[in-house]
C-alpha atoms as a PDB file:
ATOM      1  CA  UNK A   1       4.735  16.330 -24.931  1.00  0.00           C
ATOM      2  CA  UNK A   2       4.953  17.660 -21.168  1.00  0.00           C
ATOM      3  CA  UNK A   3       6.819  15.961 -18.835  1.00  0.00           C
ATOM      4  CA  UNK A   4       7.559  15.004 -15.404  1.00  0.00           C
ATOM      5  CA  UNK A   5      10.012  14.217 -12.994  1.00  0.00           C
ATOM      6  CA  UNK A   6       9.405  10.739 -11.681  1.00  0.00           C
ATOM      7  CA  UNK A   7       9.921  11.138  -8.089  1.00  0.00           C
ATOM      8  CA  UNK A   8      13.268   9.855  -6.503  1.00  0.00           C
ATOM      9  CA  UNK A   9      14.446   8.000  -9.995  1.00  0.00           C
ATOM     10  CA  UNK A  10      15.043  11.711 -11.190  1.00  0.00           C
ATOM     11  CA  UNK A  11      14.154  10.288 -14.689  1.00  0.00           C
ATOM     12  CA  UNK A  12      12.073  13.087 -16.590  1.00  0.00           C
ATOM     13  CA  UNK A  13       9.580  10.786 -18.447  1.00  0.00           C
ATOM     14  CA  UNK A  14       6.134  12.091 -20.199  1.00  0.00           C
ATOM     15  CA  UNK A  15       3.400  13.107 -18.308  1.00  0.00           C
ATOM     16  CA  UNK A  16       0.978  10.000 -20.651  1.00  0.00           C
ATOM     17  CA  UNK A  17       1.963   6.788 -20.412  1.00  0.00           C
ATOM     18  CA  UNK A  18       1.329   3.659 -22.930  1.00  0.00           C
ATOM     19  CA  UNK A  19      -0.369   1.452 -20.181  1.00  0.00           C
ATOM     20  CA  UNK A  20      -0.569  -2.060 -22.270  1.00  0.00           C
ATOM     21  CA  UNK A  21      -2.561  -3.653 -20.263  1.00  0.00           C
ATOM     22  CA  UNK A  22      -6.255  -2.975 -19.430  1.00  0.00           C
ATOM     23  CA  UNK A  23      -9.248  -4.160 -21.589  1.00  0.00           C
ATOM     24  CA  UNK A  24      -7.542  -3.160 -24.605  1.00  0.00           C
ATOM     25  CA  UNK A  25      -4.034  -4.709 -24.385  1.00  0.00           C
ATOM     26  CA  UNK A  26      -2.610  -2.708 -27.355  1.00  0.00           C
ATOM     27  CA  UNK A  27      -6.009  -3.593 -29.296  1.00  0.00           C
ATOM     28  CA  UNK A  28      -4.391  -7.808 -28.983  1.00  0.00           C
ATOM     29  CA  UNK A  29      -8.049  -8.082 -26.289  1.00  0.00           C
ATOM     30  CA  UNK A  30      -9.873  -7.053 -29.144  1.00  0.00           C
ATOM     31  CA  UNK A  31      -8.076  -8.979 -31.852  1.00  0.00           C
ATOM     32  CA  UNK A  32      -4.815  -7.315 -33.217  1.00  0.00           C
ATOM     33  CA  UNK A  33      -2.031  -8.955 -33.598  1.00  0.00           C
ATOM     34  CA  UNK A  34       1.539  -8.449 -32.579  1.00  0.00           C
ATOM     35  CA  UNK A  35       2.537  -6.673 -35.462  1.00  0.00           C
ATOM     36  CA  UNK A  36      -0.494  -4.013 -34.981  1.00  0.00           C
ATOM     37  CA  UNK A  37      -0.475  -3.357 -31.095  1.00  0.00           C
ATOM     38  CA  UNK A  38       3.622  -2.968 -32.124  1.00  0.00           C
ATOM     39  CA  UNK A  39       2.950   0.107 -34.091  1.00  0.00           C
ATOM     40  CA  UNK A  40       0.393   1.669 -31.728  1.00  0.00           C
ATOM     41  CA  UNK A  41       3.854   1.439 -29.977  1.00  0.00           C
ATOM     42  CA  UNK A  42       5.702   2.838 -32.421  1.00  0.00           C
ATOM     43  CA  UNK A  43       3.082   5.490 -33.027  1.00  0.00           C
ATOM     44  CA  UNK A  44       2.959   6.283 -29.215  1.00  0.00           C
ATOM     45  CA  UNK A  45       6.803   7.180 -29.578  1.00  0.00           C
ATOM     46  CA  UNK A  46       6.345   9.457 -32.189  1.00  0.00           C
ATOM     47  CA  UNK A  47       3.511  11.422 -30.194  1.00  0.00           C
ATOM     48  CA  UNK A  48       6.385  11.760 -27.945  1.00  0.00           C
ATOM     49  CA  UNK A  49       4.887   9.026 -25.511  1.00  0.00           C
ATOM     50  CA  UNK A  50       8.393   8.065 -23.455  1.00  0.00           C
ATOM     51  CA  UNK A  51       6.718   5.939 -20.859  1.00  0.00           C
ATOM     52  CA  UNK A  52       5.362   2.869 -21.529  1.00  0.00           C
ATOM     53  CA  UNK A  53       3.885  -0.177 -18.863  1.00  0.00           C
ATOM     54  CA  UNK A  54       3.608  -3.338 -19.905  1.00  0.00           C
ATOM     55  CA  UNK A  55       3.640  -6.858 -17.613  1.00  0.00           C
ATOM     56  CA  UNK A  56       4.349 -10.681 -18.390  1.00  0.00           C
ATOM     57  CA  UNK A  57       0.458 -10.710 -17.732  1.00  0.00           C
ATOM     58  CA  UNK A  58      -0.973  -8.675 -19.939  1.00  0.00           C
ATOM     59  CA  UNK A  59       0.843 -10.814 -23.395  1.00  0.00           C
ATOM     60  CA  UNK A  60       1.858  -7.175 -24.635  1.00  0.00           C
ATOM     61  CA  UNK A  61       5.785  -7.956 -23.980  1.00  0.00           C
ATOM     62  CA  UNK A  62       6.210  -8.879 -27.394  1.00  0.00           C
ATOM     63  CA  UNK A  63       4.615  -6.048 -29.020  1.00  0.00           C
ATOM     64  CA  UNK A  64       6.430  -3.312 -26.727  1.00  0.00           C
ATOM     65  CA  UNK A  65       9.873  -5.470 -27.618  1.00  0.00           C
ATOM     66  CA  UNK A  66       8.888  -5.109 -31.317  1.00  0.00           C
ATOM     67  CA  UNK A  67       7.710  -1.799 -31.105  1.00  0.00           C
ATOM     68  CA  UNK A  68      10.387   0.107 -29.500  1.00  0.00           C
ATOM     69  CA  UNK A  69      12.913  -1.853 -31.697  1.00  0.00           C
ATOM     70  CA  UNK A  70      16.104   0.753 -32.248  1.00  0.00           C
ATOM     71  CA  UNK A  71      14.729   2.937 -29.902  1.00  0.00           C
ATOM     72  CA  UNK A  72      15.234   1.483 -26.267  1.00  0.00           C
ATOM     73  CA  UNK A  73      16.930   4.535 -25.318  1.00  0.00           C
ATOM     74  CA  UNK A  74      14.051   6.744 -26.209  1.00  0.00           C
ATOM     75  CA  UNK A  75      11.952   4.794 -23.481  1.00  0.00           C
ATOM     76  CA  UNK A  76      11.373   4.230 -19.962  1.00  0.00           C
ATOM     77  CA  UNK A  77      10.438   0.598 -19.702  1.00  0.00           C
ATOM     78  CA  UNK A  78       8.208  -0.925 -16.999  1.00  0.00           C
ATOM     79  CA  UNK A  79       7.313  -4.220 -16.960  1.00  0.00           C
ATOM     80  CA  UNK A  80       6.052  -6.421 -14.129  1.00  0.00           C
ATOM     81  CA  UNK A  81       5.941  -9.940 -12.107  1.00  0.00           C
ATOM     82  CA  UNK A  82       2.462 -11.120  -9.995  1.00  0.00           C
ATOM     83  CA  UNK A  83       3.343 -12.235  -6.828  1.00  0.00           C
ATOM     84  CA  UNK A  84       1.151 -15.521  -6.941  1.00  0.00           C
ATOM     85  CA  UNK A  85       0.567 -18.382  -9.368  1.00  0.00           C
ATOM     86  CA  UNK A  86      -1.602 -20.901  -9.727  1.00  0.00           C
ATOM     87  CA  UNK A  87      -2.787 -19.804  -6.090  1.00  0.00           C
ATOM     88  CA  UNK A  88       0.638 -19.963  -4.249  1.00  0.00           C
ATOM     89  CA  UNK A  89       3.013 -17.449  -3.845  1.00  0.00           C
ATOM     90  CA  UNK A  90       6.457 -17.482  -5.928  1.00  0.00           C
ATOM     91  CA  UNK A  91       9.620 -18.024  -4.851  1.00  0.00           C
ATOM     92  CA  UNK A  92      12.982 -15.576  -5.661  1.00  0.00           C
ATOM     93  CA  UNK A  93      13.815 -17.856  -8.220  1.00  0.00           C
ATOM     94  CA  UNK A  94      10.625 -17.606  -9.839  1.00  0.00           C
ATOM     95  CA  UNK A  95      10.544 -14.068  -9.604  1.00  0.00           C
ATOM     96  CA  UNK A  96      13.988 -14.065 -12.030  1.00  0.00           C
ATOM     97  CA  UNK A  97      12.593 -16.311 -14.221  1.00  0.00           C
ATOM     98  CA  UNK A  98       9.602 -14.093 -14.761  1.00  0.00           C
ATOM     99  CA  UNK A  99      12.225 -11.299 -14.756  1.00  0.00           C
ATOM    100  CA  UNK A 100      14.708 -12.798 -17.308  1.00  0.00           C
ATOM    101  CA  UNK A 101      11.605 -13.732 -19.520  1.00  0.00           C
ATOM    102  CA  UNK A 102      10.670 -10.451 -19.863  1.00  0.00           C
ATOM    103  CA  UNK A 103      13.555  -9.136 -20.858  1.00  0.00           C
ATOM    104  CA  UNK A 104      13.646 -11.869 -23.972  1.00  0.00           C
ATOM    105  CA  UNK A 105      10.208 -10.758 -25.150  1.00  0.00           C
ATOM    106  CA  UNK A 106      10.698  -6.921 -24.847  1.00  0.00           C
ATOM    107  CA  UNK A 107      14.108  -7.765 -26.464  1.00  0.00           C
ATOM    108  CA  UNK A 108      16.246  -5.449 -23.705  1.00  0.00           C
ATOM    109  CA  UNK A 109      19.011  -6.195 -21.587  1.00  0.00           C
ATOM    110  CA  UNK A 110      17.771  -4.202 -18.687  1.00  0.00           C
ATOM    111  CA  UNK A 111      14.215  -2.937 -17.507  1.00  0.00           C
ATOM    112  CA  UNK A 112      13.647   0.580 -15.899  1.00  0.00           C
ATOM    113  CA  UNK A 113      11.308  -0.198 -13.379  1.00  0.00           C
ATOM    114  CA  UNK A 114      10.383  -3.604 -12.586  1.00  0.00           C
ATOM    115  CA  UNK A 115       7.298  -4.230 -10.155  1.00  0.00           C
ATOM    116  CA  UNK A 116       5.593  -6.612  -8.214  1.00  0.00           C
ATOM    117  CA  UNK A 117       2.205  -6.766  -9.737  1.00  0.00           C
ATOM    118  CA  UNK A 118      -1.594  -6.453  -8.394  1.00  0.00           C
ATOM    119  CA  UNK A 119      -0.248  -7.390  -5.137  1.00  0.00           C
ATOM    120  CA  UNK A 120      -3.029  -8.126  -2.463  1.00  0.00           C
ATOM    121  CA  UNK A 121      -2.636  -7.432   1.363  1.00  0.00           C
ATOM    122  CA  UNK A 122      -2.355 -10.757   2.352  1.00  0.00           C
ATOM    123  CA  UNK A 123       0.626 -11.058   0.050  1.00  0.00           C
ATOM    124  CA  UNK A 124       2.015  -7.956   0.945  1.00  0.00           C
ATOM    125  CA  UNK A 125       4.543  -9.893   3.898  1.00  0.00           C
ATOM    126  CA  UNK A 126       5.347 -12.641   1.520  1.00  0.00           C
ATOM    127  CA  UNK A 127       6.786  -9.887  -1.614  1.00  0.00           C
ATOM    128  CA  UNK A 128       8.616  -7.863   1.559  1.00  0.00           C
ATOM    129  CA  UNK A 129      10.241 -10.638   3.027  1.00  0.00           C
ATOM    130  CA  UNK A 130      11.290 -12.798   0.010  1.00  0.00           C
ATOM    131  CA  UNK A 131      10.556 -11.037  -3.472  1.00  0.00           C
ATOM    132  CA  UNK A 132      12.162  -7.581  -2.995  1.00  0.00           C
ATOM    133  CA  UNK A 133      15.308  -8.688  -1.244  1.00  0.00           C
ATOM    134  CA  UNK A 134      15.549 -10.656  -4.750  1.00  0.00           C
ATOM    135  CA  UNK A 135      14.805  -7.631  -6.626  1.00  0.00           C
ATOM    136  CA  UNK A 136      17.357  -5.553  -5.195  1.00  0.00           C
ATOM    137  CA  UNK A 137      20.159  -8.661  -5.895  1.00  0.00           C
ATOM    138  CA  UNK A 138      18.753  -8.143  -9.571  1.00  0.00           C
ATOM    139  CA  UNK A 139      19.066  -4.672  -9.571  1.00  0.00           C
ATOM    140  CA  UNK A 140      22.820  -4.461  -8.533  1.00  0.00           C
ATOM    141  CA  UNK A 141      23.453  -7.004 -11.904  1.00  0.00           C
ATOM    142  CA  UNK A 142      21.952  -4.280 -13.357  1.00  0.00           C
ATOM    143  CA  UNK A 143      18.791  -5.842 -14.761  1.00  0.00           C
ATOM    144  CA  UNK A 144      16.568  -3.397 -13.512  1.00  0.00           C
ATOM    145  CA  UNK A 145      17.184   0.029 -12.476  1.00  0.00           C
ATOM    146  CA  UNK A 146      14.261   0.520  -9.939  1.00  0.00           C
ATOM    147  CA  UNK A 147      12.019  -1.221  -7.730  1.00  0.00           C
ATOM    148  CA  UNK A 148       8.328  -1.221  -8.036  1.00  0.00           C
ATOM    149  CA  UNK A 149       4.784  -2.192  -6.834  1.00  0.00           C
ATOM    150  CA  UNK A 150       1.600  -2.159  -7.629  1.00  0.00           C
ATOM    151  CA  UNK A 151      -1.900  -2.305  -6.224  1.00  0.00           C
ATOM    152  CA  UNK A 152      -4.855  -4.530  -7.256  1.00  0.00           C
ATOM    153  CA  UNK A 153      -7.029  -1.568  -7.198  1.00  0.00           C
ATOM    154  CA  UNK A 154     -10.224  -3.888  -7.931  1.00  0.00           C
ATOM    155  CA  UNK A 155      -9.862  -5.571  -4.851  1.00  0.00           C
ATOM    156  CA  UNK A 156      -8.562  -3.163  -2.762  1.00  0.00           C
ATOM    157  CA  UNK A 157     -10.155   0.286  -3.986  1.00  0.00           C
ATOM    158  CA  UNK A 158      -9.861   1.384  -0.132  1.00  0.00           C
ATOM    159  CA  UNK A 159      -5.608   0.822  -1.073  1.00  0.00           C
ATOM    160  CA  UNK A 160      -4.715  -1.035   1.812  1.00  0.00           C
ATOM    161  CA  UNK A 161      -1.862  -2.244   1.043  1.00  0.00           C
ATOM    162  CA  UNK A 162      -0.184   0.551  -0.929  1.00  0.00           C
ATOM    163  CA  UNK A 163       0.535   2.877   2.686  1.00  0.00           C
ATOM    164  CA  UNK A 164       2.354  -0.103   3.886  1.00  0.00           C
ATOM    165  CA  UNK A 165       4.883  -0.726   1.188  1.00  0.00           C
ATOM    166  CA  UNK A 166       5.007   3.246   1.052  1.00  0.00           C
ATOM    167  CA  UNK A 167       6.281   2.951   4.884  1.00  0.00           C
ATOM    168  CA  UNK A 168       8.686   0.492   4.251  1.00  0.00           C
ATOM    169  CA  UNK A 169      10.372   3.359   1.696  1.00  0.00           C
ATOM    170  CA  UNK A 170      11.947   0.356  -0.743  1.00  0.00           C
ATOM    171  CA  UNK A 171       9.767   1.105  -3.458  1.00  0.00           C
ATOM    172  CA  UNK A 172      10.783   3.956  -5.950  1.00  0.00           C
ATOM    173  CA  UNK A 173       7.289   3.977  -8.172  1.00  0.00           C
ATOM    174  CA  UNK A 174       4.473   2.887  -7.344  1.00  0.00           C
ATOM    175  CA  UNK A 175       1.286   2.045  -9.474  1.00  0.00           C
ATOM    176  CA  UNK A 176      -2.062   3.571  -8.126  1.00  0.00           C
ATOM    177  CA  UNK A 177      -6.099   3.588  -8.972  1.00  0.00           C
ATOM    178  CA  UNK A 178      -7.542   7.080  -9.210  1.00  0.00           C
ATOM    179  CA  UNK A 179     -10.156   8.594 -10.784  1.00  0.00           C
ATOM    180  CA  UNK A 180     -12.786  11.203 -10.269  1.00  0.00           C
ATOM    181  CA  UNK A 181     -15.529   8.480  -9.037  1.00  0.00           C
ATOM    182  CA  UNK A 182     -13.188   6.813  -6.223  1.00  0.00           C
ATOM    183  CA  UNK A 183     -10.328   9.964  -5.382  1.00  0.00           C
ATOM    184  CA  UNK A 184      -9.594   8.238  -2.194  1.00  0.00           C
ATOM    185  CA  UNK A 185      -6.060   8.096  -2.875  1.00  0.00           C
ATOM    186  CA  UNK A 186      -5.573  11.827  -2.597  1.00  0.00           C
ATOM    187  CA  UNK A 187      -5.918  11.436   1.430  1.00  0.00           C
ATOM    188  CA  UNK A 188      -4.550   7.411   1.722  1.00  0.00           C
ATOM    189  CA  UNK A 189      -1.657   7.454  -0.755  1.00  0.00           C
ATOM    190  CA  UNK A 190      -0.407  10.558  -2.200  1.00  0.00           C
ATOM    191  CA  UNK A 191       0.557  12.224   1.328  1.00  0.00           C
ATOM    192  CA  UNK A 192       2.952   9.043   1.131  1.00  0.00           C
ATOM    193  CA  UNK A 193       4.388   9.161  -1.946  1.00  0.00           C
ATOM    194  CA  UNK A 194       5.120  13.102  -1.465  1.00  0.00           C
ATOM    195  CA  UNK A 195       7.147  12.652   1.816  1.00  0.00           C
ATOM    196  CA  UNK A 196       9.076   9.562   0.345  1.00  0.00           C
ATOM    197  CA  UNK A 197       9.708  11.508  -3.179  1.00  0.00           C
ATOM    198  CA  UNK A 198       8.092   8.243  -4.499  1.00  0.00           C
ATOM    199  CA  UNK A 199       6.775   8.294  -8.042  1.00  0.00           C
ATOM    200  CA  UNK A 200       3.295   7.308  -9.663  1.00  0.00           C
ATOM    201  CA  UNK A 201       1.776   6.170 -12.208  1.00  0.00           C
ATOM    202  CA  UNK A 202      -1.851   6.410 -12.279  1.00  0.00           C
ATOM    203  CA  UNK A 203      -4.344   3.686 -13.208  1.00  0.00           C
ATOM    204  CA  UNK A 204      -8.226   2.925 -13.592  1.00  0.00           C
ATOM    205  CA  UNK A 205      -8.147   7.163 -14.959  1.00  0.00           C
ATOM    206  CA  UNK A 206     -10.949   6.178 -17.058  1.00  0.00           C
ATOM    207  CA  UNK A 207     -12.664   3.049 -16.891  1.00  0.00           C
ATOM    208  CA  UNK A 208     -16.364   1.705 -17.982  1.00  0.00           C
ATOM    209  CA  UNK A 209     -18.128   3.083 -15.495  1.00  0.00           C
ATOM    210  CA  UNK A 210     -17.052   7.012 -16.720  1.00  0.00           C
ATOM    211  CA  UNK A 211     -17.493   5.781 -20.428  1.00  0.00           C
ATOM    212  CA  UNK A 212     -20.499   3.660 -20.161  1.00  0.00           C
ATOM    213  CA  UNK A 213     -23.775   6.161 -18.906  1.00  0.00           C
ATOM    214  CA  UNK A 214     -25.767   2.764 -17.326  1.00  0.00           C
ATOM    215  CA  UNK A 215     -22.477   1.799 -15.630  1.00  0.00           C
ATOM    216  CA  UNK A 216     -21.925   5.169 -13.794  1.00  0.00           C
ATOM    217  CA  UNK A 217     -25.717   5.139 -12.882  1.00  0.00           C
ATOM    218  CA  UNK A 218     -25.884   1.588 -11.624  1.00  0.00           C
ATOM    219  CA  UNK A 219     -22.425   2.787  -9.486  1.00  0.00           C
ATOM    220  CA  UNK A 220     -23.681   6.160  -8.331  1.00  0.00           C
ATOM    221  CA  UNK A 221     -26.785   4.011  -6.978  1.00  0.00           C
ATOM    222  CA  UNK A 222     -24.789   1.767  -5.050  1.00  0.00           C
ATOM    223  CA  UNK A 223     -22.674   4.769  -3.573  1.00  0.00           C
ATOM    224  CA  UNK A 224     -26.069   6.372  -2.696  1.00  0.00           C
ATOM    225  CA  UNK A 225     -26.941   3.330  -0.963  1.00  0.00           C
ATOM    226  CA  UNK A 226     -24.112   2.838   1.345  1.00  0.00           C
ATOM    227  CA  UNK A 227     -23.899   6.211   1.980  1.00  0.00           C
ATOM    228  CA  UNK A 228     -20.716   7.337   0.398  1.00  0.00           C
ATOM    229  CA  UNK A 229     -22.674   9.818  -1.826  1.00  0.00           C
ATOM    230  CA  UNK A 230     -25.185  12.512  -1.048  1.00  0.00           C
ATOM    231  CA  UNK A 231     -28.199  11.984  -2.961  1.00  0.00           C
ATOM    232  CA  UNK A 232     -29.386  15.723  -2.715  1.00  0.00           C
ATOM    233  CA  UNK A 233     -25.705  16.088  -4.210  1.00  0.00           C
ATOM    234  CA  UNK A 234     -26.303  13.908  -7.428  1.00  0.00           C
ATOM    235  CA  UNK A 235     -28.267  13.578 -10.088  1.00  0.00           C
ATOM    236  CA  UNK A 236     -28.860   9.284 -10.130  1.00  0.00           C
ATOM    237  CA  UNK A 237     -30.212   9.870 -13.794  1.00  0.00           C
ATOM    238  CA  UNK A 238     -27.119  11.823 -15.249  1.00  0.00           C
ATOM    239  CA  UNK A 239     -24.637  11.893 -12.729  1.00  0.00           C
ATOM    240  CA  UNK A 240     -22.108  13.886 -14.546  1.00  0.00           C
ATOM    241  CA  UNK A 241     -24.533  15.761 -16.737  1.00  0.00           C
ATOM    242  CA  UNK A 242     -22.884  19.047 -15.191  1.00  0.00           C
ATOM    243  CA  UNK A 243     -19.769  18.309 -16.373  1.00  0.00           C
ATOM    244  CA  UNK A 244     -20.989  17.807 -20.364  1.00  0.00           C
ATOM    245  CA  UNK A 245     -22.606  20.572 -19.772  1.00  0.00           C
ATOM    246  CA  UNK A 246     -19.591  23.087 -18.661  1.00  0.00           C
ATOM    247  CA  UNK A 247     -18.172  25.264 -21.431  1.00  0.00           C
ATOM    248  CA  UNK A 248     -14.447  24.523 -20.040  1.00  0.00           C
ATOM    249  CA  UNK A 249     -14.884  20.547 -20.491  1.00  0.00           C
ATOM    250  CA  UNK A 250     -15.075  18.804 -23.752  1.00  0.00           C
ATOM    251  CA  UNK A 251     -16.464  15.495 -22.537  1.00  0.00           C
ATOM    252  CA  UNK A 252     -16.707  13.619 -19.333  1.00  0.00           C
ATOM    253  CA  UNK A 253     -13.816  11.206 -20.789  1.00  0.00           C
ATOM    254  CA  UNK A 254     -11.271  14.353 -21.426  1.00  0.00           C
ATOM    255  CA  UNK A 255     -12.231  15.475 -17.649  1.00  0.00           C
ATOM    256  CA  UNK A 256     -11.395  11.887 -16.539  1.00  0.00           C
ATOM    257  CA  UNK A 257      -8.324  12.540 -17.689  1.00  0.00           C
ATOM    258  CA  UNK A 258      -7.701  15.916 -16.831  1.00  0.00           C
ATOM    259  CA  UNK A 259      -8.776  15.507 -13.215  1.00  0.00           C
ATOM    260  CA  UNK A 260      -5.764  12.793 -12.749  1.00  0.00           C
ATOM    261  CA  UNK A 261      -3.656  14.917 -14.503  1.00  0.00           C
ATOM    262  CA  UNK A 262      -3.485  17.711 -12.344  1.00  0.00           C
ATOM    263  CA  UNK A 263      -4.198  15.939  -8.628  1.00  0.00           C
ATOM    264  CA  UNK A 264      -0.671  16.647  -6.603  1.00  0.00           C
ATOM    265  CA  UNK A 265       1.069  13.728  -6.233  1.00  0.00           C
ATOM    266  CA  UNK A 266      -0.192  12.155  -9.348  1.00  0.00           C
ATOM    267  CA  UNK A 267       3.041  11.470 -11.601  1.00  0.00           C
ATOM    268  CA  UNK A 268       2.419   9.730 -15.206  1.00  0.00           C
ATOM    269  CA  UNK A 269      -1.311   9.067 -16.221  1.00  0.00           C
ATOM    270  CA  UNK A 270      -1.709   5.275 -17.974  1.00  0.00           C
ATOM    271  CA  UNK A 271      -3.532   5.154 -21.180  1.00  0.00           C
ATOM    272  CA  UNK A 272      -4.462   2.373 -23.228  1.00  0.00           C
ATOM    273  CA  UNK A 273      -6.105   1.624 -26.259  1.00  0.00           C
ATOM    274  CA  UNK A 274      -5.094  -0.062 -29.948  1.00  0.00           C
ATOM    275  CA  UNK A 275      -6.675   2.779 -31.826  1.00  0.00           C
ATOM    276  CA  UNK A 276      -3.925   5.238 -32.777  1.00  0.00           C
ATOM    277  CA  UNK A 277      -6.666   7.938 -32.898  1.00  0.00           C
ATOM    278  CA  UNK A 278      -7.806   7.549 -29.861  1.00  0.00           C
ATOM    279  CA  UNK A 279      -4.977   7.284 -28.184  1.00  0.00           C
ATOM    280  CA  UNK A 280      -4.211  11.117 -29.848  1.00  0.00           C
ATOM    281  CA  UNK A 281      -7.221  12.345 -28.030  1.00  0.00           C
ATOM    282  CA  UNK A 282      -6.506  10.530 -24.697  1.00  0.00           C
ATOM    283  CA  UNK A 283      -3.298  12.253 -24.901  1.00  0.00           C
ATOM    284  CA  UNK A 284      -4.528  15.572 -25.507  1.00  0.00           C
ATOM    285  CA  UNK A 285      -7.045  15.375 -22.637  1.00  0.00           C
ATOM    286  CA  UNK A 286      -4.390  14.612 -20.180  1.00  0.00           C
ATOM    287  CA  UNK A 287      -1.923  17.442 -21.425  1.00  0.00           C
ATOM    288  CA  UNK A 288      -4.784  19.764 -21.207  1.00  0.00           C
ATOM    289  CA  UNK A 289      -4.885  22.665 -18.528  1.00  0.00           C
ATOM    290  CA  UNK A 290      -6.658  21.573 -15.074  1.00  0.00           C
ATOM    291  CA  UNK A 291     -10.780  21.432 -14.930  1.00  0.00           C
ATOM    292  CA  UNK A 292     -12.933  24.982 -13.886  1.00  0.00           C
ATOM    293  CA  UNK A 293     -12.619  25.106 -10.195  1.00  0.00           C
ATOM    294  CA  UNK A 294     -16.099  24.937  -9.922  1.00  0.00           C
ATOM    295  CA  UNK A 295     -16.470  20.988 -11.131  1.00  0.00           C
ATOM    296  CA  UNK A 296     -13.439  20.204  -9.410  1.00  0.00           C
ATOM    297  CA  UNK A 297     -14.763  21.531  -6.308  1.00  0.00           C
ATOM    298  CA  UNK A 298     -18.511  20.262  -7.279  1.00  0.00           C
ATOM    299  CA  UNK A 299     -16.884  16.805  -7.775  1.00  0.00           C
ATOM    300  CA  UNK A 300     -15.303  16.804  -4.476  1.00  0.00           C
ATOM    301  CA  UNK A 301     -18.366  17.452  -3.113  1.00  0.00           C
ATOM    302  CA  UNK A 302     -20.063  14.197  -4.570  1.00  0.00           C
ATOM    303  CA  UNK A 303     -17.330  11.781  -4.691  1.00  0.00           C
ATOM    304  CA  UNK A 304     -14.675  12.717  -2.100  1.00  0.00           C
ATOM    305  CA  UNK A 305     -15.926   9.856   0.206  1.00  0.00           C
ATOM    306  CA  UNK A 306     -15.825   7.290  -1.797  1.00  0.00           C
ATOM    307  CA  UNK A 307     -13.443   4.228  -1.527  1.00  0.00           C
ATOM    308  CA  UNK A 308     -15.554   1.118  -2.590  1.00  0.00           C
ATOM    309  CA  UNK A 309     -15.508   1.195  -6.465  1.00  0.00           C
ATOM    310  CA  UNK A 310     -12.884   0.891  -8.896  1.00  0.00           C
ATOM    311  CA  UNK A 311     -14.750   3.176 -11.959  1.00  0.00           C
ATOM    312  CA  UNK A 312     -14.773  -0.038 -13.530  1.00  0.00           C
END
């Protein structure tokens, strides 16, 4: 498994990340149960996998806890903490309890990064003012080892918020949405996270809309629409045709993947899924070498405006 250092935490972690969230949720979205998603843990470790995100959200805890069972020290652990409930913002002491419960379910005494999850804007002042002066205190008790933060990319796919937290230079990883449909982090976040030695994880590298054919059309359409695509530069039936069509690319999933993988500034790329062959595959795209120049620089041509779409 490659690897890569993860900015200022000078931790060398693996290039693919278990993300245990997403539609999949270890396979639990689609049925499994905590024994099952805990081996598509287990099995993630033994690809060499040593970076896995998880979140009191997504009901993976659990799982993760089960799954990297006599091998904590073979992982770096994320886990995270939403800055609202039940439409109000939490207070410190709810952000320990979400903290300490956490560490019960993934059955560790200490967490390696612990963010503040999906936050929005508006909360932005609110997890600044309140949440990360809280976060530090539990990071001196030695709880958590670094601070975190996360966008909620399907809200704010223009990442508002992100450059602002990235400015206040508390955060040591962030969690960012980039794909090859919406790359408009490479000019609003990645500059940022370069100068502050900041690292990332990557989200949203593949979502429906570059596995699903009718999704990408009906989102290609829309981008045609408001103008953030060039119709003379697209094909609305097939949008990506070109790239199933190259004789370096294997599929338009695998250059998904690839296309995160090599964008500077782009740290550990999330995958998820609850098949253990498929997340083999997903792990070879993204340790494969970087895409033909030409469809990177034919993709930059068609999508390097966009910032209203998620790819999902």
């Amino acid at each position: 498994m490659q690897t890569v250092r993860l900015g200022r935490t000078n931790v060398e972690v693996s290039v693919a990340g278990l993300g245990c969230g997403g539609h999949s949720r270890l396979g639990m979205a689609r049925g499994a149960d905590t024994h099952q998603a805990a081996a598509v843990v287990r099995r993630a470790l033994e690809l060499g996998v040593s970076f896995i995100d998880t979140a009191r959200a997504y009901g993976t805890e659990e799982a993760v806890g089960e799954g990297i069972a006599g091998r904590r020290d073979q992982v770096f652990l994320s886990t995270k903490a939403s800055p609202g409930r039940g439409g109000a913002l939490i207070t410190a002491a709810e952000l320990t309890e979400s903290l300490e419960g956490s560490l019960r379910r993934l059955r560790t005494d200490r967490v390696d990064v612990f963010h503040l999850h999906g936050v929005q804007p508006g909360q932005y002042d609110h997890c600044a003012a309140v949440l990360v002066p809280e976060m530090q205190r539990q990071q001196a008790a030695g709880k958590l080892r670094f601070l975190g933060i996360t966008e909620q990319f399907g809200g704010d796919t223009g990442h508002a918020m992100l450059p602002r937290a990235l400015a206040d230079d508390r955060f040591d990883v962030v969690m960012v949405g980039f794909n090859l449909v919406n790359p408009s982090a490479r000019r609003r976040v990645f500059p940022l996270t370069l100068k502050h030695d900041v690292g990332t994880l990557i989200m949203f590298a593949v979502r429906r809309q570059l596995s699903d054919p009718a999704a990408l059309r009906e989102a290609v359409a829309g981008l045609i629409e408001r103008g953030e695509v060039d119709a003379d530069q697209v094909d609305p039936a097939d949008p990506l045709g070109f790239l199933q069509g190259h004789a370096g690319v294997g599929s338009i999933v695998e250059a998904a993947y690839r296309f995160c993988r090599h964008e500077p500034g782009a740290d550990v790329i999330l995958t998820g899924t609850g098949d253990v062959a498929h997340l083999q595959a997903n792990l070879a795209a993204i340790q494969a070498p970087p895409l033909p120049a030409d469809a990177q620089a034919r993709l930059a041509d068609m999508f390097g405006r966009v910032d209203s779409v998620s790819g999902n």
